[in-house]
C-alpha atoms as a PDB file:
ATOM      1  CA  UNK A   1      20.661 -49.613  74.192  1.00  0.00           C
ATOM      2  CA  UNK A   2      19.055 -52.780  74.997  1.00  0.00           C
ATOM      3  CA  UNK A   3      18.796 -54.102  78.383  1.00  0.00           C
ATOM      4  CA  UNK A   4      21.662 -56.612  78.663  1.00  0.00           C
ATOM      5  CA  UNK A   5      23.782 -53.522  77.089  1.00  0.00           C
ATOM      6  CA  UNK A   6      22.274 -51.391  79.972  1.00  0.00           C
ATOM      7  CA  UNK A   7      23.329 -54.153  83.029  1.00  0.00           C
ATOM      8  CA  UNK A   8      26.860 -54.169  81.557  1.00  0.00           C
ATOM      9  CA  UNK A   9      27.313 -50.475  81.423  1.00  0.00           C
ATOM     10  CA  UNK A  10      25.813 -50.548  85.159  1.00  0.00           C
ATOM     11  CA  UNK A  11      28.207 -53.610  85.719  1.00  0.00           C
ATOM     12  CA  UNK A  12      31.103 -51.495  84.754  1.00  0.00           C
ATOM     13  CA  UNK A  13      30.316 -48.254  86.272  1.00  0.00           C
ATOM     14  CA  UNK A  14      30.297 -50.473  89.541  1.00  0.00           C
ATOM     15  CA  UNK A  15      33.509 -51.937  89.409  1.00  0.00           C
ATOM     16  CA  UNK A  16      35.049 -48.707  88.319  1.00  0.00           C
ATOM     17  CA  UNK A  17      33.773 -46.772  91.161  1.00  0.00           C
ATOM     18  CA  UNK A  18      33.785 -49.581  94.394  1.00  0.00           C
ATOM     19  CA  UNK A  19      37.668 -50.149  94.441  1.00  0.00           C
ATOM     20  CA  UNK A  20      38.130 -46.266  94.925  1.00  0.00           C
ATOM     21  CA  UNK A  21      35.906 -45.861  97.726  1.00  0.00           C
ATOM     22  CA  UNK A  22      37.238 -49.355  99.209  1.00  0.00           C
ATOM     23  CA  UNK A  23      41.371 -47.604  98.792  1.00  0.00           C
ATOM     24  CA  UNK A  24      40.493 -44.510 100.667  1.00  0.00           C
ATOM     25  CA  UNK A  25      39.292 -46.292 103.737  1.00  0.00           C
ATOM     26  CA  UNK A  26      42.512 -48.376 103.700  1.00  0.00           C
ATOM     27  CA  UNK A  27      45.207 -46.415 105.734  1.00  0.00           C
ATOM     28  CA  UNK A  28      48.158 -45.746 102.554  1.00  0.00           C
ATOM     29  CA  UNK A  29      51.466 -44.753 103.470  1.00  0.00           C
ATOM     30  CA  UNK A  30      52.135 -43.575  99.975  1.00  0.00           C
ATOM     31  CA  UNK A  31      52.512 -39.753  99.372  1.00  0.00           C
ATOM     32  CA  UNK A  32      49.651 -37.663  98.599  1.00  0.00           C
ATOM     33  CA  UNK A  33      50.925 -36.549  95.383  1.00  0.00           C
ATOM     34  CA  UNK A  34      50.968 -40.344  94.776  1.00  0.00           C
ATOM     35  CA  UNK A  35      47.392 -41.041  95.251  1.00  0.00           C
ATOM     36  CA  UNK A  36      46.021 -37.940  93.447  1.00  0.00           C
ATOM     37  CA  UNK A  37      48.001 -38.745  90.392  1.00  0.00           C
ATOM     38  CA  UNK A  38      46.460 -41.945  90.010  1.00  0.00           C
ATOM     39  CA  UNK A  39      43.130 -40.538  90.634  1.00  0.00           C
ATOM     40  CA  UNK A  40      42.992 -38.308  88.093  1.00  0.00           C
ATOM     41  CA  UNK A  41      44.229 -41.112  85.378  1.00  0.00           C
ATOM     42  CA  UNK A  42      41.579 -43.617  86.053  1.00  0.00           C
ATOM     43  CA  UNK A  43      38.878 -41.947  83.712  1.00  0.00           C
ATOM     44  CA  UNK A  44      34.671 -43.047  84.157  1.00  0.00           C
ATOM     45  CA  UNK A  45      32.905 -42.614  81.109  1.00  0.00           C
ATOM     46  CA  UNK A  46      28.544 -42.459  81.376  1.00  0.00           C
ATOM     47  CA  UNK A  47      26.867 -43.259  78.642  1.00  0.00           C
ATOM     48  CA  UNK A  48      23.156 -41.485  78.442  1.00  0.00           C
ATOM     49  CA  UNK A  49      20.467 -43.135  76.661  1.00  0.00           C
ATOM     50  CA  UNK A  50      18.467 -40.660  74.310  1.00  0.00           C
ATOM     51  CA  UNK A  51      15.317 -40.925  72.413  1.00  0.00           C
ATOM     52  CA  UNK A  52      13.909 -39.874  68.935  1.00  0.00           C
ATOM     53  CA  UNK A  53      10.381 -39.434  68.731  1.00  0.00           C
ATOM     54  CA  UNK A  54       9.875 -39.847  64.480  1.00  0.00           C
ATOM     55  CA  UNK A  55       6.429 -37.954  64.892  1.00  0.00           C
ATOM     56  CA  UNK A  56       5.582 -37.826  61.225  1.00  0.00           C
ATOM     57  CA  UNK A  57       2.101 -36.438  60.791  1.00  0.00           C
ATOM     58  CA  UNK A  58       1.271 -37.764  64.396  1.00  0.00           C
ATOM     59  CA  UNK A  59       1.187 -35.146  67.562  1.00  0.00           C
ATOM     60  CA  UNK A  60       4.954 -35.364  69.669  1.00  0.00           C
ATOM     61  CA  UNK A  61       3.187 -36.823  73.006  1.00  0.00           C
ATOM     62  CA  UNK A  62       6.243 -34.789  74.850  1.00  0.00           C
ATOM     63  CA  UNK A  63       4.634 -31.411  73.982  1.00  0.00           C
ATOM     64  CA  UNK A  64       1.509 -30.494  76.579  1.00  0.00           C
ATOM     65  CA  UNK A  65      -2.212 -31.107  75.584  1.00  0.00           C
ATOM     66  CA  UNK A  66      -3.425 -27.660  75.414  1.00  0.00           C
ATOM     67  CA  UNK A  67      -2.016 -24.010  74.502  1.00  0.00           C
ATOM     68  CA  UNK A  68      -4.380 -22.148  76.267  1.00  0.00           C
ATOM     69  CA  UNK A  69      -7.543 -20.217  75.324  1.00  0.00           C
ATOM     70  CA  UNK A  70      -5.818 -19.133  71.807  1.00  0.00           C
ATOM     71  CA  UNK A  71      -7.420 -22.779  70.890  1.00  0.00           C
ATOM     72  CA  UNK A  72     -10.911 -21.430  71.227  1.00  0.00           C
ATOM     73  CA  UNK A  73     -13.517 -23.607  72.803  1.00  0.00           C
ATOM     74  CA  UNK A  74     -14.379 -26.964  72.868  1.00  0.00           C
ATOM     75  CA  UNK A  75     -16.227 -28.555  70.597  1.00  0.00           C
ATOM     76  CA  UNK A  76     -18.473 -30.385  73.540  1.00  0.00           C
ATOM     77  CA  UNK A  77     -19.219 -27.287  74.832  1.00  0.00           C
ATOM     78  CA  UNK A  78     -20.946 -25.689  71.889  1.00  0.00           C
ATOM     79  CA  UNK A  79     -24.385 -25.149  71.510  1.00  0.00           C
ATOM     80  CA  UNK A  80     -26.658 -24.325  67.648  1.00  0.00           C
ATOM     81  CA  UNK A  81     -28.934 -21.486  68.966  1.00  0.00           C
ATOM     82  CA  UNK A  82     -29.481 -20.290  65.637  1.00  0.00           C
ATOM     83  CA  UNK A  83     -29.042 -20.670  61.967  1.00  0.00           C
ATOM     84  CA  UNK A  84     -29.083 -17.699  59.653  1.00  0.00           C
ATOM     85  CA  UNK A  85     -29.976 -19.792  56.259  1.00  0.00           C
ATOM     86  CA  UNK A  86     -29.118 -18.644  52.645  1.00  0.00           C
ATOM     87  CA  UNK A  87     -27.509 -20.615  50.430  1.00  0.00           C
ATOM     88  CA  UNK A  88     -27.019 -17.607  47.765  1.00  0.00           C
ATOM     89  CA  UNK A  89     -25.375 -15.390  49.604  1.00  0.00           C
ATOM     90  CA  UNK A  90     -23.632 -17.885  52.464  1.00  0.00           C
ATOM     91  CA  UNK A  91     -25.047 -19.267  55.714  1.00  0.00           C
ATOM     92  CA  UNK A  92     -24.024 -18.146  59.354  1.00  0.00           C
ATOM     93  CA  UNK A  93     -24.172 -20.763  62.072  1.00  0.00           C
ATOM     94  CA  UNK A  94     -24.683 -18.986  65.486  1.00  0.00           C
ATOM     95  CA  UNK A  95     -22.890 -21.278  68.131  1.00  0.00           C
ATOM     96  CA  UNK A  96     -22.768 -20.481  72.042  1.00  0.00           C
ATOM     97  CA  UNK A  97     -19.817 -22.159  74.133  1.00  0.00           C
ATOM     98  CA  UNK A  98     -22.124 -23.209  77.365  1.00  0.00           C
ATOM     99  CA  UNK A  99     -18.907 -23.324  79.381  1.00  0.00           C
ATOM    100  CA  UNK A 100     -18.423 -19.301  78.470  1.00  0.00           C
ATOM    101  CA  UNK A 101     -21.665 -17.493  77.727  1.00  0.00           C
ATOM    102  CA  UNK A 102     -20.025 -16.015  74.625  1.00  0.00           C
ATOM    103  CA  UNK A 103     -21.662 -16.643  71.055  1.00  0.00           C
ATOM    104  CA  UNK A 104     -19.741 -16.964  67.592  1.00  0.00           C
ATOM    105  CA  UNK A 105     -21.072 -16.920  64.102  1.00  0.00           C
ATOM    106  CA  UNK A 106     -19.397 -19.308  61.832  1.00  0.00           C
ATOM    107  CA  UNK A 107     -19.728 -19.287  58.181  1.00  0.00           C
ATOM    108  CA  UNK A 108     -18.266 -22.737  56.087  1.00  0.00           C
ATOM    109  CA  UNK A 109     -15.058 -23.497  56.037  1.00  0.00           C
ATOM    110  CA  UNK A 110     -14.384 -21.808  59.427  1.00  0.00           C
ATOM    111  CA  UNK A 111     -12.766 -23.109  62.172  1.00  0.00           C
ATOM    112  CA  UNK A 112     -13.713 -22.986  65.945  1.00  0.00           C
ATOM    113  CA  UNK A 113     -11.534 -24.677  68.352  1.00  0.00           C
ATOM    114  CA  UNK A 114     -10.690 -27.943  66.927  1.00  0.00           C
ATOM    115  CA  UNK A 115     -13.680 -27.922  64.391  1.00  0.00           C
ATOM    116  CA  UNK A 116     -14.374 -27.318  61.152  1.00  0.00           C
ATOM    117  CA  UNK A 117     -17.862 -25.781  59.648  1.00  0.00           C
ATOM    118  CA  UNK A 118     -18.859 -28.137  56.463  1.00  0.00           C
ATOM    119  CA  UNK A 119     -21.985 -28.055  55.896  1.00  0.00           C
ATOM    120  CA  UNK A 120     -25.228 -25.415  56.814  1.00  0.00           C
ATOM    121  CA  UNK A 121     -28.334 -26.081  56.542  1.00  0.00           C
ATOM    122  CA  UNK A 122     -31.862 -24.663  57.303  1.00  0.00           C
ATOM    123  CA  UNK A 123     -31.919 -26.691  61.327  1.00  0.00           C
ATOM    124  CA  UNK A 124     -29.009 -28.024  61.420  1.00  0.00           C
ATOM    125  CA  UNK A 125     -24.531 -27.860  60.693  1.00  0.00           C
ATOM    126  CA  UNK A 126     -22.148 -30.515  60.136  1.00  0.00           C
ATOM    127  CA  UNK A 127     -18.247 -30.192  61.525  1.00  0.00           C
ATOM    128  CA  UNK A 128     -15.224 -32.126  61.462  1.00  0.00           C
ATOM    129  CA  UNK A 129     -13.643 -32.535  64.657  1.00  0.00           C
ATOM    130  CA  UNK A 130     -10.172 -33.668  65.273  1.00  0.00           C
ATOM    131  CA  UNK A 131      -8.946 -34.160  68.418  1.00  0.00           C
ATOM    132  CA  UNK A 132      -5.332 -35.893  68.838  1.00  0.00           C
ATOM    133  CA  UNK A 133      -4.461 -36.490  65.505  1.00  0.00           C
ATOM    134  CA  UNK A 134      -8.452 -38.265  64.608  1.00  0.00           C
ATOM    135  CA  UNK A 135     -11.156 -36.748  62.844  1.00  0.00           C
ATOM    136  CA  UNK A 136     -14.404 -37.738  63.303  1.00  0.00           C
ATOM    137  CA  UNK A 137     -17.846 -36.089  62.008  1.00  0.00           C
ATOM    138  CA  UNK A 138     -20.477 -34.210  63.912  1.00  0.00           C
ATOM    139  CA  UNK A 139     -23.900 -33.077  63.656  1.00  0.00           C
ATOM    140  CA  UNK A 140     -25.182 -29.980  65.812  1.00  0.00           C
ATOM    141  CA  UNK A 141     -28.954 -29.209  65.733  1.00  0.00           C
ATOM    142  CA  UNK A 142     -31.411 -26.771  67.014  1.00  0.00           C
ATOM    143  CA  UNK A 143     -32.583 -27.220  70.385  1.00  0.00           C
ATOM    144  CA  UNK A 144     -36.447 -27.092  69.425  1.00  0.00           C
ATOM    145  CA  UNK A 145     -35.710 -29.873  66.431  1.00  0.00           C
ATOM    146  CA  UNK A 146     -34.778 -31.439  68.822  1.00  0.00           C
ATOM    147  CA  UNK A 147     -37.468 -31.701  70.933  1.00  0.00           C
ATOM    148  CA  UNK A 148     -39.727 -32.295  68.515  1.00  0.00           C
ATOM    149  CA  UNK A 149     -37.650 -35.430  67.421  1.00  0.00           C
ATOM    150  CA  UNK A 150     -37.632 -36.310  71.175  1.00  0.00           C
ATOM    151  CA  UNK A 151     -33.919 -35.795  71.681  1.00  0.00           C
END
């Protein structure tokens, strides 16, 4: 309903309810089987405006953020404290969630929170992240690379 639509409706509704309220402050010598009667024939309609939310592949912004601790945690939270490297047999990244304590080990193609394990190698794993409907990339590395690289 647009809003011209809307101030008529509201319009309306006004007229239809003033006059009654305005009649029974006005003495009425008229039965009171009279005045009921004619009550109950004048009829108010409401209309209700509704929305559609056509989501598609997009997250319904009317359902809450987070579900709890079923999600696992957050990606920002995770720490690489160790890498156990073999590309024959399949590589286990060893995360810690700092927010926690507890540790996981990930192998590829798991997911842990709202991240996905891509890529192992020997210092270093590579996840995709997505967060609200956007993916992004990210690169976790062992804490003594990184000081070494001065990061």
């Amino acid at each position: 309903m647009n809003r011209a639509g809307l101030t008529a409706s509201l319009f309306l509704a006004t007229i239809l309810v003033v006059p009654t309220g305005v009649q029974a402050q006005e003495t009425d010598d008229r039965p009171a089987e009279a005045t009921e009667s004619s009550a109950v024939d004048q009829q108010t309609s409401v209309d209700r405006e509704t929305f559609n939310y056509p989501a598609g592949t997009r997250r319904d912004p009317f359902e809450p953020l987070s579900a709890g601790d079923e999600l696992g945690p957050r990606f920002e939270d995770l720490n690489l404290s160790g890498v156990v490297y073999s590309p024959a047999t399949g590589s286990i990244a060893i995360l810690m969630d700092r927010a926690t304590g507890k540790r996981y080990r990930v192998w590829e193609g798991d997911v842990i929170g709202g991240a996905k394990l891509v890529r192992v190698r020997a210092a270093e794993v590579d996840f995709v992240v997505t967060a609200f409907g956007v993916s992004r990339q990210e690169t976790l590395r062992l804490k003594s690379l990184d000081k070494e690289q001065g990061g």
